[in-house]
Each structure stands twice: as C-alpha cells, then as structure tokens.
C-alpha atoms as a PDB file:
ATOM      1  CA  UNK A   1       0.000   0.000   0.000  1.00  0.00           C
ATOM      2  CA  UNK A   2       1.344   3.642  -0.600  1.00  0.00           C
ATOM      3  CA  UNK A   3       1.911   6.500   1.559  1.00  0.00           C
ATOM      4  CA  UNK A   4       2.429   9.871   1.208  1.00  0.00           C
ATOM      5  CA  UNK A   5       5.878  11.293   3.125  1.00  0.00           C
ATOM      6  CA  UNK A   6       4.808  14.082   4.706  1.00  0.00           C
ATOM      7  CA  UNK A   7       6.636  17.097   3.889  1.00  0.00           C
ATOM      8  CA  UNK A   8       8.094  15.581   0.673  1.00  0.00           C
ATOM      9  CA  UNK A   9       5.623  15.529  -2.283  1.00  0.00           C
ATOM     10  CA  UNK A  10       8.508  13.985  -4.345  1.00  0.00           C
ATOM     11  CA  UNK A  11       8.696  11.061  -2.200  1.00  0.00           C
ATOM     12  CA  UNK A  12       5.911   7.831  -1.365  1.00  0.00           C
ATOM     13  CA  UNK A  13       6.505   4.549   0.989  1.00  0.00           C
ATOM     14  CA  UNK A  14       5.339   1.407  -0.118  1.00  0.00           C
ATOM     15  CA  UNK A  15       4.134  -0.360   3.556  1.00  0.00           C
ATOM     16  CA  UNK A  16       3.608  -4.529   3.818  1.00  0.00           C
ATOM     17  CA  UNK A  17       1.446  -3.979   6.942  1.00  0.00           C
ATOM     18  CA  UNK A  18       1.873  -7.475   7.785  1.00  0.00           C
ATOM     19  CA  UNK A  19       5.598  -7.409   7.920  1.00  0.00           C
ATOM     20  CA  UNK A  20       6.069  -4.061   9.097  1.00  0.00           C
ATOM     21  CA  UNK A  21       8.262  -3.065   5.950  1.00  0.00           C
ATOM     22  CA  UNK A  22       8.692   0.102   4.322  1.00  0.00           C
ATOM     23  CA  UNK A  23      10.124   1.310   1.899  1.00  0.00           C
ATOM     24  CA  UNK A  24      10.570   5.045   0.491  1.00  0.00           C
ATOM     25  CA  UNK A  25      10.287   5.279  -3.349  1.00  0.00           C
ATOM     26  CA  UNK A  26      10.693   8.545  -5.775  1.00  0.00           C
ATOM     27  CA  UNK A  27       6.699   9.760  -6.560  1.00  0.00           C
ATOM     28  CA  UNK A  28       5.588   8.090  -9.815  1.00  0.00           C
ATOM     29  CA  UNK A  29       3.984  10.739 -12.188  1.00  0.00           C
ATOM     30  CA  UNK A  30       0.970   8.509 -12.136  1.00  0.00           C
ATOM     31  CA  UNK A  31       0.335   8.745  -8.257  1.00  0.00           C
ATOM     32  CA  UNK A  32      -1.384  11.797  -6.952  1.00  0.00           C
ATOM     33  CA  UNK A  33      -1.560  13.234  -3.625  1.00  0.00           C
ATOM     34  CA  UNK A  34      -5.251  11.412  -3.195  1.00  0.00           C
ATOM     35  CA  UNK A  35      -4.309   8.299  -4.261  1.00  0.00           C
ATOM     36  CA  UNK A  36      -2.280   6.882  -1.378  1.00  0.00           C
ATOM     37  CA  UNK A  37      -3.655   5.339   2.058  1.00  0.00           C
ATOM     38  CA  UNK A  38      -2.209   6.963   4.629  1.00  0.00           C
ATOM     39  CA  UNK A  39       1.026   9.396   5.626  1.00  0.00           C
ATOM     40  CA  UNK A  40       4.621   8.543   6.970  1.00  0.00           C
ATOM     41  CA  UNK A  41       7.169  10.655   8.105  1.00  0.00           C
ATOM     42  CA  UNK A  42      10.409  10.047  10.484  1.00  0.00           C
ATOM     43  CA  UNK A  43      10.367  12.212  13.678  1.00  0.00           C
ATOM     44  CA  UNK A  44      13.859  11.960  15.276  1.00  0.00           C
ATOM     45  CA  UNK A  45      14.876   8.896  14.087  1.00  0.00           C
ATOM     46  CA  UNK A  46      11.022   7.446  14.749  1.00  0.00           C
ATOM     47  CA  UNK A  47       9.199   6.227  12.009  1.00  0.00           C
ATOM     48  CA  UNK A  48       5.646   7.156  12.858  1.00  0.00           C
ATOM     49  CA  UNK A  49       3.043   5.862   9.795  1.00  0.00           C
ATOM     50  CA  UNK A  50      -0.509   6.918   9.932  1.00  0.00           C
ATOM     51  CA  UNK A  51      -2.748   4.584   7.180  1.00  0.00           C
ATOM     52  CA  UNK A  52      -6.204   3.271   6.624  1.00  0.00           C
ATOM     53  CA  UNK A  53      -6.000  -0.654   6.822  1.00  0.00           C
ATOM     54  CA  UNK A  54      -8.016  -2.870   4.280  1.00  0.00           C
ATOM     55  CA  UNK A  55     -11.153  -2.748   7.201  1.00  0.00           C
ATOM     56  CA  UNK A  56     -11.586   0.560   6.939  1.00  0.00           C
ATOM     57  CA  UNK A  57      -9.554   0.978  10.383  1.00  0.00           C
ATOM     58  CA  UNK A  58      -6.914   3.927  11.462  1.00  0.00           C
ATOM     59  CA  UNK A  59      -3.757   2.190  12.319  1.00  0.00           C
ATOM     60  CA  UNK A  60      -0.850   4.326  13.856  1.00  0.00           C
ATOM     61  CA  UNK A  61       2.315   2.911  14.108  1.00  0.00           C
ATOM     62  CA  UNK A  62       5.142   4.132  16.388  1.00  0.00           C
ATOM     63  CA  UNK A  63       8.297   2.500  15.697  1.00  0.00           C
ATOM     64  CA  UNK A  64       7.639  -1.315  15.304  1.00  0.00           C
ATOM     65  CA  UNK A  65       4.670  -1.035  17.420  1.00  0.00           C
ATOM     66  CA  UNK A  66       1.564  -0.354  15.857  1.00  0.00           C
ATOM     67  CA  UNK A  67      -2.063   0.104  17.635  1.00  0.00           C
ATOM     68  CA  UNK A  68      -5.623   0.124  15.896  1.00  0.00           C
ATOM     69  CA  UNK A  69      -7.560   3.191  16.592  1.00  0.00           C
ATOM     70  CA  UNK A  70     -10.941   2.939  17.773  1.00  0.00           C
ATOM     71  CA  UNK A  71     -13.260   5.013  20.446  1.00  0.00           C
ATOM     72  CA  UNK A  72     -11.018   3.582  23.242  1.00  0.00           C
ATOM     73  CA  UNK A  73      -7.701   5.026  22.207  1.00  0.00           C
ATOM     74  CA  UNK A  74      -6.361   8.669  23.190  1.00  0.00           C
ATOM     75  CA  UNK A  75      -4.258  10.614  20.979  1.00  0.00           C
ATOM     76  CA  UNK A  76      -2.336  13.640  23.109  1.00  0.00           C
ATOM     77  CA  UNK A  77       0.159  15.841  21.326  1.00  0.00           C
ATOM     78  CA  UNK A  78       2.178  18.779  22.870  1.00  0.00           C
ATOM     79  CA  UNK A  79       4.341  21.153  22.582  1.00  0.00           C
ATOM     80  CA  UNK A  80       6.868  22.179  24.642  1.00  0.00           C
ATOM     81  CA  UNK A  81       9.776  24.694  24.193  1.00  0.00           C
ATOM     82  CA  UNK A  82      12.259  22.586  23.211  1.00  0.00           C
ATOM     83  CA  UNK A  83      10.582  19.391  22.202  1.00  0.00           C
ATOM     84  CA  UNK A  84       7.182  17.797  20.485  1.00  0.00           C
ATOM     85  CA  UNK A  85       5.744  15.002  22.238  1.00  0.00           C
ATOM     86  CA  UNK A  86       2.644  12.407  20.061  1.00  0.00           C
ATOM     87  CA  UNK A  87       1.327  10.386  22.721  1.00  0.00           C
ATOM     88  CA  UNK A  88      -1.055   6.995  21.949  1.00  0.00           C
ATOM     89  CA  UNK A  89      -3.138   5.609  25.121  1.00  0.00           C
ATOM     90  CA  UNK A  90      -5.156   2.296  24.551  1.00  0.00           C
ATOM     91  CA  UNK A  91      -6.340  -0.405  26.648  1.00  0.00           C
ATOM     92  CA  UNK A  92      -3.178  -2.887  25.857  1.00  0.00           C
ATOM     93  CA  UNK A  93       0.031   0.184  25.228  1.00  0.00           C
ATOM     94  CA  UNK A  94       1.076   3.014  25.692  1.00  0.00           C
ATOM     95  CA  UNK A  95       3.028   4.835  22.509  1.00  0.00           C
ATOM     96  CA  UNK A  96       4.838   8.018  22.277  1.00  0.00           C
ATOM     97  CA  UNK A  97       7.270   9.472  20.438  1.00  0.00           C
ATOM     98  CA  UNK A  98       9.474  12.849  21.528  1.00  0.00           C
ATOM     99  CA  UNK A  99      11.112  15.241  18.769  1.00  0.00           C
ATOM    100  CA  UNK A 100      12.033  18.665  18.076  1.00  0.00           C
ATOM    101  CA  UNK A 101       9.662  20.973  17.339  1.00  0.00           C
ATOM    102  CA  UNK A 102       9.526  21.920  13.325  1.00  0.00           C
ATOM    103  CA  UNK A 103      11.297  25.140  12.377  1.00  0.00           C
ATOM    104  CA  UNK A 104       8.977  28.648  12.958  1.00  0.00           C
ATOM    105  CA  UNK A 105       7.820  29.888   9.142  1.00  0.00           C
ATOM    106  CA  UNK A 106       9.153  33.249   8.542  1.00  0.00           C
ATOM    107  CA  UNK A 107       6.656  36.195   9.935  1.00  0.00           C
ATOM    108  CA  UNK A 108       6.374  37.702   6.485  1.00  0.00           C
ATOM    109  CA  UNK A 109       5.512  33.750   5.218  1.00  0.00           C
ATOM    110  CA  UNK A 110       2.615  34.765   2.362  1.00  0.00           C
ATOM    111  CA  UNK A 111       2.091  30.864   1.792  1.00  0.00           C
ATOM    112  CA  UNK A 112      -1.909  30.678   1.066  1.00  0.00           C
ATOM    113  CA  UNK A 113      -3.586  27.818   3.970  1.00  0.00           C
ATOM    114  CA  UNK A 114      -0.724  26.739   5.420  1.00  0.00           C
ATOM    115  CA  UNK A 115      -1.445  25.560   8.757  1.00  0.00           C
ATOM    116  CA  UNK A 116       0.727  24.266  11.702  1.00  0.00           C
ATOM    117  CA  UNK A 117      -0.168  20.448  11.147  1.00  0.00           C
ATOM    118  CA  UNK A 118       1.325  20.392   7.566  1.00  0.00           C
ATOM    119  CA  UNK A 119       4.414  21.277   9.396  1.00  0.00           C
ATOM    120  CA  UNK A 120       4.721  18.897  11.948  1.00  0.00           C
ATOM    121  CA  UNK A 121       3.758  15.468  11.726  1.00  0.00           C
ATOM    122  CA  UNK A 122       2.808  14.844  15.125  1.00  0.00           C
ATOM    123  CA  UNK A 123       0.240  17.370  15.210  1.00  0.00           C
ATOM    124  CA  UNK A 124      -1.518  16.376  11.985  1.00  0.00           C
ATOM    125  CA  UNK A 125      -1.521  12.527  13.291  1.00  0.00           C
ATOM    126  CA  UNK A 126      -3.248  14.134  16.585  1.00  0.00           C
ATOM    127  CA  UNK A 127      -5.709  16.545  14.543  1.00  0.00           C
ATOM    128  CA  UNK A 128      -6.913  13.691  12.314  1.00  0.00           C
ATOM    129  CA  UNK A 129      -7.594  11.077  14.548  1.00  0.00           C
ATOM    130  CA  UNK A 130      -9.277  13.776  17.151  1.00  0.00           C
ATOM    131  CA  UNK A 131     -11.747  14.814  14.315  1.00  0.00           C
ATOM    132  CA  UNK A 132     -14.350  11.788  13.811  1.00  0.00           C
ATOM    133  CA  UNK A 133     -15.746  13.642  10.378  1.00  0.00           C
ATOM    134  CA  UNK A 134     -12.164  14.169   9.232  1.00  0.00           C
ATOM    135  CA  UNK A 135     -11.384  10.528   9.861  1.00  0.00           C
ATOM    136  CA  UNK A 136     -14.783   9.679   8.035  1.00  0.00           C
ATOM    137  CA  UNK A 137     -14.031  11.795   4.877  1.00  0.00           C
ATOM    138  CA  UNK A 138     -10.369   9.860   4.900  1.00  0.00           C
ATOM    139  CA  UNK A 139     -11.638   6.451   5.193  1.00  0.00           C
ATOM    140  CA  UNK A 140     -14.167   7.379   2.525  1.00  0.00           C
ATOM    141  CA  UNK A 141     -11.303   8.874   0.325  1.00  0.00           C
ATOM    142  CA  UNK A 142      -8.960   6.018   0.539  1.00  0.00           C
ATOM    143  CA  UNK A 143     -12.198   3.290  -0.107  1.00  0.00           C
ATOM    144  CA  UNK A 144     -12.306   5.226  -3.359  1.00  0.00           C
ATOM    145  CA  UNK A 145      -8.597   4.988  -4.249  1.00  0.00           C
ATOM    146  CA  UNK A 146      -8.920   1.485  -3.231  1.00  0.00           C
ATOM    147  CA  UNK A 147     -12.030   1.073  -5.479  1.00  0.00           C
ATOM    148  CA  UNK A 148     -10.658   2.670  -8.269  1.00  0.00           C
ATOM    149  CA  UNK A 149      -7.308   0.155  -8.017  1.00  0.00           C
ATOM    150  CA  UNK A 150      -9.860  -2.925  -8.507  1.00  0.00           C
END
C-alpha cells in the first residue's frame, strides 16, 4: 500500500502492513496526492506511519509497534519549548514518540492555507484522529482509491 511522506511531495513509501516493511520510493507521475492510504514521516529517528488498513480501520504505528484506533484510544500531542511530544493511550500500550519541534515559518511567510499540522507530523496525526468527520471523509477517500485500483 502507498503512503504519502509528509513534507516531501517527491517522495511515497510502499508499507507490507503485515511485515512491518517500508520502503521510500521517488513519486511516480501517475500517483497523486489522493491516491495513497495513509502518511509517513520520520520524527527523530522514529518512524511514525498513519494509514487506513483494508477494514476501513486507522492504524498508527510508532516505531515497530503499531495500535488500531478505535473510540477507546487517546491521541495527546504537545508542545513544549524545546521538544514535540505524540502520545497513543489504549487499553493494551502506551506509545509516544518525543522530537524537536519543526522550524517557525518566517513572519512575512505569504504561503496561502498553510497551517501548523502540515508542518509537523505529530500534530496532523493528533488533529486527524481527534476529528471523527475528518477521519470519516479519509476512510471514505482512501475506499475510493482502493475502489478505483480494482
């Protein structure tokens, strides 16, 4: 299944969910931003990989650890002076994951919609997954990539 890096349009990971492999692969022309299944990114050495699994499920993986998101898990992300923190609460783990915070865009920065989340990876893990309709219109968006593959 393919990802999207986030933060670098130019590059996609190809994820065997069951094995836990990734691997990062140069964009093909034919792949647009829509058509993957999910986000990756590395966040100080931690690959963290946010993807929507065959069932229609959020999966977040943290390293090699990897928990399915349903009503029962918490998603916590803060930010602190020096460091970012994505935490993951369900009933069986505990994951989190500690980096630096992303560089501050310039004050004069005239970059249309840019938020804070397509900045930092942690945050736009925690914004998704704490937005039932986002997740919704995600799940619905990937079904149709998947659809469309068929």
């Amino acid at each position: 299944m393919l990802l999207s890096y986030h933060g670098r349009a130019a590059v996609v990971a190809d994820l065997d969910a069951e094995l836990g492999a990734l691997r990062l692969l140069p964009r093909p022309s034919s792949v647009g931003f829509g058509d993957t299944v999910g986000w990756v990114c590395v966040l100080d050495g931690v690959c963290v990989v946010l993807y929507v699994g065959d069932d229609d499920r959020f999966r977040l993986r943290i390293g090699d650890r990897e928990v399915v998101v349903d009503d029962s898990v918490r998603v916590g992300w803060t930010r602190q002076q020096r460091r970012c923190v994505l935490a993951v609460d369900s009933a069986d783990m505990h994951l989190e994951v500690s980096y630096p915070p992303p560089p501050p865009r310039l004050p004069d920065d005239m970059t249309p919609l840019v938020e804070d989340s397509d900045e930092d990876f942690g945050l736009f893990v925690s914004e998704v997954l704490g937005d039932p309709e986002r997740m919704a219109r995600v799940a619905a968006r990937v079904r149709s990539v998947r659809d469309r593959a068929r």
